[in-house]
Protein backbone atom coordinates (compact mmCIF):
# COMPACT_ATOMS: atom_id res chain seq x y z
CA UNK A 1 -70.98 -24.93 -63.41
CA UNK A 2 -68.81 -22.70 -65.52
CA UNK A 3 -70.63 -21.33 -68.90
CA UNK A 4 -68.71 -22.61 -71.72
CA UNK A 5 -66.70 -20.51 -74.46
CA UNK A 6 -68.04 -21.18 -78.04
CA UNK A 7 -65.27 -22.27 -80.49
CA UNK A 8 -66.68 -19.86 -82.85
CA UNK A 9 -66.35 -16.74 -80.57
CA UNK A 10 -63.18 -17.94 -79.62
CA UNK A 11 -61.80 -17.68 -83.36
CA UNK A 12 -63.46 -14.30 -84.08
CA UNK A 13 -61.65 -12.31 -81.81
CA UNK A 14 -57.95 -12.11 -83.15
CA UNK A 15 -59.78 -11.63 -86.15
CA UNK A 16 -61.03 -8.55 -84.82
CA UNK A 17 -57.64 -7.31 -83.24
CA UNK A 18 -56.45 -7.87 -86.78
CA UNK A 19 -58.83 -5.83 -88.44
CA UNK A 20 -58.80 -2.87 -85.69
CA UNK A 21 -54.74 -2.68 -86.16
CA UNK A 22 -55.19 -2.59 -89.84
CA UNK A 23 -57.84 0.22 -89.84
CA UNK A 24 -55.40 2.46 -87.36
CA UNK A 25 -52.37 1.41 -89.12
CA UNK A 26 -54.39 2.78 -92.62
CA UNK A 27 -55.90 6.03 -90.50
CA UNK A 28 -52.11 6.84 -89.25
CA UNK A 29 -51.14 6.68 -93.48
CA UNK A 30 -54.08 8.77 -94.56
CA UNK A 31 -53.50 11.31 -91.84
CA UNK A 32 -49.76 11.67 -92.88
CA UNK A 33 -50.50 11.47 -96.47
CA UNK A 34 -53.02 14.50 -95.81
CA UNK A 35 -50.39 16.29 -93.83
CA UNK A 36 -48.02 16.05 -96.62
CA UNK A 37 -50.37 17.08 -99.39
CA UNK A 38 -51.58 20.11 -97.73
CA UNK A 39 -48.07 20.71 -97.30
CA UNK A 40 -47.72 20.92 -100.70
CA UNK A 41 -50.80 22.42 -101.65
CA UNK A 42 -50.35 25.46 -99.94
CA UNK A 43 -48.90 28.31 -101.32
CA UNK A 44 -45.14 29.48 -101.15
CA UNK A 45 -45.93 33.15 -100.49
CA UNK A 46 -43.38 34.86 -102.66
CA UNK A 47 -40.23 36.46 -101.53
CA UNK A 48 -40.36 40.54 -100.99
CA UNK A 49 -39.04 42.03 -103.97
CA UNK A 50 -35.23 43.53 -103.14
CA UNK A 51 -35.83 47.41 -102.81
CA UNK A 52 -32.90 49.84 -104.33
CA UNK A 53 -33.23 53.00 -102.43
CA UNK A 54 -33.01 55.84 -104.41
CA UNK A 55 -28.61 57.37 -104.88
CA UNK A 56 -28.79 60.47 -102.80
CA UNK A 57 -27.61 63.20 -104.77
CA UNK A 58 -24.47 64.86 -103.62
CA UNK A 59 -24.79 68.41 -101.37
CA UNK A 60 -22.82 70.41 -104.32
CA UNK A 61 -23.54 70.46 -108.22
CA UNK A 62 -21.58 68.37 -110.74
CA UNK A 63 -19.88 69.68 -113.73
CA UNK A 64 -20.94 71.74 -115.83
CA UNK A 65 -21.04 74.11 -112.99
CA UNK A 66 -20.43 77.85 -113.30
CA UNK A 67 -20.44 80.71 -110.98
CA UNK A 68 -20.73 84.64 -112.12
CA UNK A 69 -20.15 87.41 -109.79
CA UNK A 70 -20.40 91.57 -109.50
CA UNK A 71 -17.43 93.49 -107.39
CA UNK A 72 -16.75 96.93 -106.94
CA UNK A 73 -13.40 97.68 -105.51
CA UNK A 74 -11.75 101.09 -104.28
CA UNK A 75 -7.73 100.90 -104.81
CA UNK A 76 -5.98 99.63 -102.44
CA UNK A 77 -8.42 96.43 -101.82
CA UNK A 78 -8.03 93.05 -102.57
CA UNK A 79 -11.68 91.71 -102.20
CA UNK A 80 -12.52 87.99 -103.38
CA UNK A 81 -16.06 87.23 -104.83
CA UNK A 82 -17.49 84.56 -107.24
CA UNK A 83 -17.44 82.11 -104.51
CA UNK A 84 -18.93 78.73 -104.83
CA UNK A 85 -18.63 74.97 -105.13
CA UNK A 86 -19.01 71.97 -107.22
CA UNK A 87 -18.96 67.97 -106.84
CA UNK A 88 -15.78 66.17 -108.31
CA UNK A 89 -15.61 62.29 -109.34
CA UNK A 90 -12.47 60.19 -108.03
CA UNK A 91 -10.48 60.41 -111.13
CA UNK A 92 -12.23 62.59 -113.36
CA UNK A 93 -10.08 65.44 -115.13
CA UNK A 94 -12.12 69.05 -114.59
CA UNK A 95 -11.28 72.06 -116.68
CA UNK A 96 -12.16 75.28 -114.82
CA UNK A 97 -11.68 78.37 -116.42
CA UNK A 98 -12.06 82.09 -115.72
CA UNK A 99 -13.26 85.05 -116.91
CA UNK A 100 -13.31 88.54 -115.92
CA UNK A 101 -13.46 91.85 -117.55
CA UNK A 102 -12.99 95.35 -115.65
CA UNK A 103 -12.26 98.94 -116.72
CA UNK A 104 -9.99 102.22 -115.41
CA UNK A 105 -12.68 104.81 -115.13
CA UNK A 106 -12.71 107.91 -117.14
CA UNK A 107 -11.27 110.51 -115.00
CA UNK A 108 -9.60 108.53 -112.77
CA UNK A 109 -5.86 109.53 -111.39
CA UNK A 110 -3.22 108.07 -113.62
CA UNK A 111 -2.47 106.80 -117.67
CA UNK A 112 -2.76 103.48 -115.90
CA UNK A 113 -4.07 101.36 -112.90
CA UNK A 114 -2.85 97.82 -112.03
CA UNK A 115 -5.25 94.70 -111.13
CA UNK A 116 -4.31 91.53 -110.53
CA UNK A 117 -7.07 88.39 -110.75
CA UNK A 118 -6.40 85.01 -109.52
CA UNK A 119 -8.93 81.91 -109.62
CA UNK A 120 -8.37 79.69 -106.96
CA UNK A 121 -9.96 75.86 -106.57
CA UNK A 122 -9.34 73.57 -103.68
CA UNK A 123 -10.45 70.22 -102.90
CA UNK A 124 -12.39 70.00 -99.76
CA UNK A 125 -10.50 66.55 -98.66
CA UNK A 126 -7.56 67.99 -99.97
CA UNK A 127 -4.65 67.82 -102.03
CA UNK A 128 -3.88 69.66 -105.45
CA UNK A 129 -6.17 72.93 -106.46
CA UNK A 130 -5.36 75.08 -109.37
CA UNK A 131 -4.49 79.23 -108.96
CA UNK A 132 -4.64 80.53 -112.61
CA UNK A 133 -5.20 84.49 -113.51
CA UNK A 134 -3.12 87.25 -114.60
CA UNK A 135 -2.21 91.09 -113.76
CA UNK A 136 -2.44 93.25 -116.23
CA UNK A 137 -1.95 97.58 -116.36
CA UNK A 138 -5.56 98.66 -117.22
CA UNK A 139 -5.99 102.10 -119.42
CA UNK A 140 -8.30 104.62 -119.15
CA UNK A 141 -11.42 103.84 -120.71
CA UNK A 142 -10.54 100.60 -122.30
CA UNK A 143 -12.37 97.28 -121.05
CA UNK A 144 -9.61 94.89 -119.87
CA UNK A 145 -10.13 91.29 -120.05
CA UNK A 146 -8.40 88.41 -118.27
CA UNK A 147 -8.59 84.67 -119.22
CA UNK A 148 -7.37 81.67 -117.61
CA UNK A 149 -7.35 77.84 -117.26
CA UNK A 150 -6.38 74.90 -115.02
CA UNK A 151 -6.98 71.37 -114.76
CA UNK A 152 -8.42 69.93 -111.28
CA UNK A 153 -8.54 65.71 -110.45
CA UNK A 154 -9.59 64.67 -107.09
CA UNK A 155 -8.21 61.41 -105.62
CA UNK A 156 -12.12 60.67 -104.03
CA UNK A 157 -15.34 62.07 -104.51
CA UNK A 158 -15.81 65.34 -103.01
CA UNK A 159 -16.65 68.98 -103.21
CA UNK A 160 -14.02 71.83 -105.01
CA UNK A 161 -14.39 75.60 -103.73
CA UNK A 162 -13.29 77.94 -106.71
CA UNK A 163 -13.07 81.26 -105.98
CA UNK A 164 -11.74 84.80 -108.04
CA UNK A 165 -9.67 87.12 -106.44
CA UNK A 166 -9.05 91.16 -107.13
CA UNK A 167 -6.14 92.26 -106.18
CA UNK A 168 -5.62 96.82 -106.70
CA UNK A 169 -3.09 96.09 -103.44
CA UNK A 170 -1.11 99.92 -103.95
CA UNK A 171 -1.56 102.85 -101.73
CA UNK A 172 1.20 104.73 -103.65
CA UNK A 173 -0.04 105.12 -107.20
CA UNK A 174 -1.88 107.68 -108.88
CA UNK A 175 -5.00 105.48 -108.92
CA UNK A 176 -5.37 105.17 -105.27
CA UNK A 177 -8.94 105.31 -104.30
CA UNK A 178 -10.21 104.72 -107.23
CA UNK A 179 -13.29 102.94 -107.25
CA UNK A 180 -14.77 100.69 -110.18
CA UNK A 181 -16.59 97.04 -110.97
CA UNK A 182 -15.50 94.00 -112.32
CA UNK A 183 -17.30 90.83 -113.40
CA UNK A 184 -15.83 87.50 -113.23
CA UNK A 185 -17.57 83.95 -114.21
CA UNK A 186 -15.42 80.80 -113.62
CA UNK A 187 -16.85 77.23 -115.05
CA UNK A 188 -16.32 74.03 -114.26
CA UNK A 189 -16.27 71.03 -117.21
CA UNK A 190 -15.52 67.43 -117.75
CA UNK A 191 -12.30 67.56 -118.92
CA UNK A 192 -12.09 64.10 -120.28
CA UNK A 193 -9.64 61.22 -119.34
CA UNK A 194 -6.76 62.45 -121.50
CA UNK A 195 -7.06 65.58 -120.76
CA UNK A 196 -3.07 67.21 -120.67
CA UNK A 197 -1.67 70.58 -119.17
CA UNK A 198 1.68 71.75 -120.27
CA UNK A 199 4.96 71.89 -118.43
CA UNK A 200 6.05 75.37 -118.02
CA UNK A 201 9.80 74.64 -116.75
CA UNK A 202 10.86 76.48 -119.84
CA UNK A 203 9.64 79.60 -118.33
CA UNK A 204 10.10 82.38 -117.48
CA UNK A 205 12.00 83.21 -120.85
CA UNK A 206 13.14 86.43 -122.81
CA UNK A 207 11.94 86.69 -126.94
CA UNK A 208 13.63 88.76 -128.63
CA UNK A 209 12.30 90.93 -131.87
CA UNK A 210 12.69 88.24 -134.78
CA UNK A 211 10.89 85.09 -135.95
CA UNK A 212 8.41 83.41 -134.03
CA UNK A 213 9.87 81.42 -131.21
CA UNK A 214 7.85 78.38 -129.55
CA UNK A 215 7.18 78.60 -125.55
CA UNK A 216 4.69 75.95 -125.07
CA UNK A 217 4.00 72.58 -125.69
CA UNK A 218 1.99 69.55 -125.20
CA UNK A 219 1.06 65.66 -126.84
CA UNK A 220 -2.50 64.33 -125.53
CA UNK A 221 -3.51 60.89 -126.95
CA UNK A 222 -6.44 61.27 -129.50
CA UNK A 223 -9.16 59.20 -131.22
CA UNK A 224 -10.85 59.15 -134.33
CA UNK A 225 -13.42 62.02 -134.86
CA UNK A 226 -12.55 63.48 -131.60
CA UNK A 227 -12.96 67.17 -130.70
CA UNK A 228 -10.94 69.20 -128.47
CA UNK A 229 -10.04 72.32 -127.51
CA UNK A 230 -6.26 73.72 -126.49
CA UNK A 231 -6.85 76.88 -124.53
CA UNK A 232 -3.52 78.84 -123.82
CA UNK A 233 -2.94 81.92 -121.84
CA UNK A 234 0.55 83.54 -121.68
CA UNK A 235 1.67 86.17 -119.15
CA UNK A 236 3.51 88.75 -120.91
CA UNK A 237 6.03 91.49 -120.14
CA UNK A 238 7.78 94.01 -122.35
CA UNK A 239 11.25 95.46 -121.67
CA UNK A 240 10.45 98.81 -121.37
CA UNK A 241 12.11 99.97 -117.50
CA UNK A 242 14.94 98.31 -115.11
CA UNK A 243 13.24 95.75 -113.01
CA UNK A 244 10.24 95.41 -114.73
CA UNK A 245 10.41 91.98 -116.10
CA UNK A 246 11.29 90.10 -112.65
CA UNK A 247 10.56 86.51 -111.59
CA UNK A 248 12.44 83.83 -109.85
CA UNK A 249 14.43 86.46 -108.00
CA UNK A 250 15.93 87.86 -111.14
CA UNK A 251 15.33 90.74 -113.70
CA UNK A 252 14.78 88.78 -117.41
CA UNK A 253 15.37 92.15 -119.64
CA UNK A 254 19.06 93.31 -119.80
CA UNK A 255 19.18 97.30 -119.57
CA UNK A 256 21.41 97.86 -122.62
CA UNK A 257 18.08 96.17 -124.44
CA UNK A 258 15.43 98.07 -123.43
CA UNK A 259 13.49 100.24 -125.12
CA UNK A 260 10.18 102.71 -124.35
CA UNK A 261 8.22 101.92 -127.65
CA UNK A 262 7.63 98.22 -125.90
CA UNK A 263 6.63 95.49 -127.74
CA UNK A 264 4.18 94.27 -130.66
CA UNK A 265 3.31 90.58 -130.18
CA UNK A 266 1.37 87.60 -131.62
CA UNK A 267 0.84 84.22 -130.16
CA UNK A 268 0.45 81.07 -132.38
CA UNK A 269 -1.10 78.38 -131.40
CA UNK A 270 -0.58 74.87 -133.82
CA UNK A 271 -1.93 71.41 -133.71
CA UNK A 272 -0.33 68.34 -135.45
CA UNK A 273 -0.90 64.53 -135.80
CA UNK A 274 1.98 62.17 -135.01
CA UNK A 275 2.30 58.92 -136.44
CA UNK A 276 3.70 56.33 -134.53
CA UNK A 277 7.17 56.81 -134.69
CA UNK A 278 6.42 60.69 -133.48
CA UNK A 279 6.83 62.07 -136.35
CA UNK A 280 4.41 64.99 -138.14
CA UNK A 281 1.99 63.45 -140.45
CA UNK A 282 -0.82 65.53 -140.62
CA UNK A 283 -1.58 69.63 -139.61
CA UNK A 284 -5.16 69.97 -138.26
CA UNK A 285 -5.39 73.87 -137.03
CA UNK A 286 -3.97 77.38 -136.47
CA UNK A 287 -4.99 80.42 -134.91
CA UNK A 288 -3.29 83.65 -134.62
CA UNK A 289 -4.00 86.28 -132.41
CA UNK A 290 -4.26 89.89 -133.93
CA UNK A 291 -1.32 92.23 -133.19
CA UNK A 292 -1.09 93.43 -129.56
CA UNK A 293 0.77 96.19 -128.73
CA UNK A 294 2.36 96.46 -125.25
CA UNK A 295 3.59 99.81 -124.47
CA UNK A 296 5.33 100.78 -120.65
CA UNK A 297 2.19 102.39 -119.46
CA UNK A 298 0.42 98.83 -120.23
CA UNK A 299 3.45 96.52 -119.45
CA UNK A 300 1.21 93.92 -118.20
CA UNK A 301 -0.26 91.47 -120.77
CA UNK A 302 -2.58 88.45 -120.44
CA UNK A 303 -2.85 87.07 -123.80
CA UNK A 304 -5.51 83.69 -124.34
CA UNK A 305 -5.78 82.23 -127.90
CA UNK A 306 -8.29 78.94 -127.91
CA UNK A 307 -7.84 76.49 -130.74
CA UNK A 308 -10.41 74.37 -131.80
CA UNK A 309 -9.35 71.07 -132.81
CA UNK A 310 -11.42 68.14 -134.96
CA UNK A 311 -9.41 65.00 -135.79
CA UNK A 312 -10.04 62.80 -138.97
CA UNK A 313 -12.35 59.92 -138.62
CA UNK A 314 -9.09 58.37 -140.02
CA UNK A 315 -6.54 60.08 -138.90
CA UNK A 316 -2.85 58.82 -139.41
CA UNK A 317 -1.36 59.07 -135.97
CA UNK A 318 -3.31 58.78 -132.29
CA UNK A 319 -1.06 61.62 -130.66
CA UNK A 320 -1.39 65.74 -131.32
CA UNK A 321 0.95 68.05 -130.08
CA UNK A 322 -0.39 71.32 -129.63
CA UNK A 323 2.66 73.94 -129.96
CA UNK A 324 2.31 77.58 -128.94
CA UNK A 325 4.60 80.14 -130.13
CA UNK A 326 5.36 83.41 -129.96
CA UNK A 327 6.15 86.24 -132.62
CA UNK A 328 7.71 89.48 -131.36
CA UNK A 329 8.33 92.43 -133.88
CA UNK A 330 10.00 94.31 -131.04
CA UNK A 331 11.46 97.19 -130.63
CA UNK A 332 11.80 96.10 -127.28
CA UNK A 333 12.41 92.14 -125.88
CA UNK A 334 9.33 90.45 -124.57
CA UNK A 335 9.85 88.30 -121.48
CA UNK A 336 7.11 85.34 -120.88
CA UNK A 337 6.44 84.58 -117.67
CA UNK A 338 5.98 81.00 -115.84
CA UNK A 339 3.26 82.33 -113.89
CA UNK A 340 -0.04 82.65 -115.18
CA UNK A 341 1.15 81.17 -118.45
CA UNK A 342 -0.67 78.20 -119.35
CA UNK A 343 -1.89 75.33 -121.96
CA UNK A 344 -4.20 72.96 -121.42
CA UNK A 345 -5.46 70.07 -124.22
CA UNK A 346 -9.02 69.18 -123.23
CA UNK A 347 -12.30 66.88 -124.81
């Protein structure tokens, strides 16, 4: 006969079910509970610091940059040295300026010998350089110097090749083969954003022996306790021969005018505030060259005068025009050329 099921054994066991289901449902909470805590426990390992590499400096140097060079020349040669390169901003104003000095050997064929020097500067990508020099008739004996100026801007960053070049081109002068040295530097500088360079459509121009007559000038926008510097350069000629005074095609000295003796010059140069309205309200500088005398064996003159200007701390205007004028006490006309003349306002 069948064994019988006690009624107590029979009540214990969904008991038991009950209590197994509990202690898995409470295993399955503690293991995800766990999970999630040692989630959060563990440590967030921190994010690699950004690295900034290093700006690669560009191939050429920046401004101030300068370049010096030695030449020795035998008429007729037109040799170029100096040679070299710096890096320009997008933007950025550069004055570059030149020097050189040279002299006619004692001994050497002629009262006179002609050289011409001409800084050039190109941008690399491009667009507008600067040529800026002189030619002047050098005498026996006496050092001859020749001083110039440009501004150069660049449209992007890039490099600017400046050279100087000597230029003793004629076969059919008492100098020819002569042979002597020259030194040239030209330098490169941070001009400054309002930098300015003069117009010269007023040139070429004849100046007659009398009071001083202006040839050049320029406004630049100034601010309090500034200091600048207006460096001009003027390429002179005195009426001392027929057709020795030419440019644009045309002689500038009339022959019933000229005269052997030449010319005694001075150049001027003049900075003044202007108040708003444009008017003169307050002188800050002068300087006069000394008395040059141009005679026909010379002819040629490059004449610099540099001006050194400081404005107020409070100044009454925010403009200064720098004027630069000429005095000629004759006996013979002066003609100034457009070429090779310059002015140029600069920080």
């Amino acid at each position: 006969m069948p064994e019988e099921t006690s009624p107590r054994s029979s009540s214990r066991r969904p008991l038991l079910l009950a209590g197994l289901g509990l202690l898995l449902v409470l295993a399955v909470i503690v293991a995800a509970v766990t999970l999630r805590g040692g989630g959060e426990d563990t440590p967030t390992a921190p994010s690699p610091a950004p690295t900034t590499a290093a700006p690669t400096p560009p191939p050429f140097p920046e401004a101030p940059a300068s370049v010096s060079g030695h030449a020795r020349l035998t008429v007729p040669e037109e040799p170029r040295f100096a040679e070299g390169t710096f890096w320009a901003r997008a933007g950025q104003e550069y004055l570059v300026t030149v020097d050189v000095t040279s002299e006619k050997p004692e001994g050497s064929g002629g009262n006179a010998m002609y050289l011409g020097v001409t800084l050039s500067c190109s941008p690399q990508a491009g667009g507008p350089g600067i040529t800026a020099g002189g030619t002047q008739n050098m005498l026996t004996g006496e050092e001859t110097t020749y001083r110039n100026q440009g501004l150069v801007t660049v449209a992007e960053d890039g490099p600017v090749d400046c050279s100087i070049k000597l230029s003793a081109p004629y076969d059919d002068v008492a100098s020819n083969g002569t042979t002597f040295d020259v030194d040239g530097t030209w330098r490169a500088t941070v001009a400054g954003a309002d930098a300015r360079e003069a117009s010269t459509d007023g040139l070429p121009r004849t100046v007659d022996p009398g009071p001083a007559q202006a040839v050049l000038s320029t406004e630049a926008p100034v601010e309090a306790g500034a200091d600048l510097r207006a460096l001009t350069s003027l390429h002179l000629t005195t009426c001392t021969i027929v057709n020795g005074s030419r440019e644009d095609g045309r002689a500038w000295c009339d022959e019933a005018d000229l005269d052997e003796a030449g010319s005694t010059v001075q150049l001027t140069a003049t900075a003044q505030l202007l108040d708003a309205s444009g008017e003169v309200c307050q002188k800050l500088d002068t300087a006069t060259t000394k008395p040059d005398h141009i005679d026909e064996y010379r002819h040629h003159r490059l004449i610099p005068v540099e001006l050194e200007i400081a404005v107020p701390q409070k100044p009454c205007g925010t403009t200064v025009r720098v004027n630069v004028a000429v005095t000629n006490d004759g006996p013979a006309p002066l003609v100034v050329h457009r070429s090779n003349s310059s002015l140029v306002v600069a920080a």
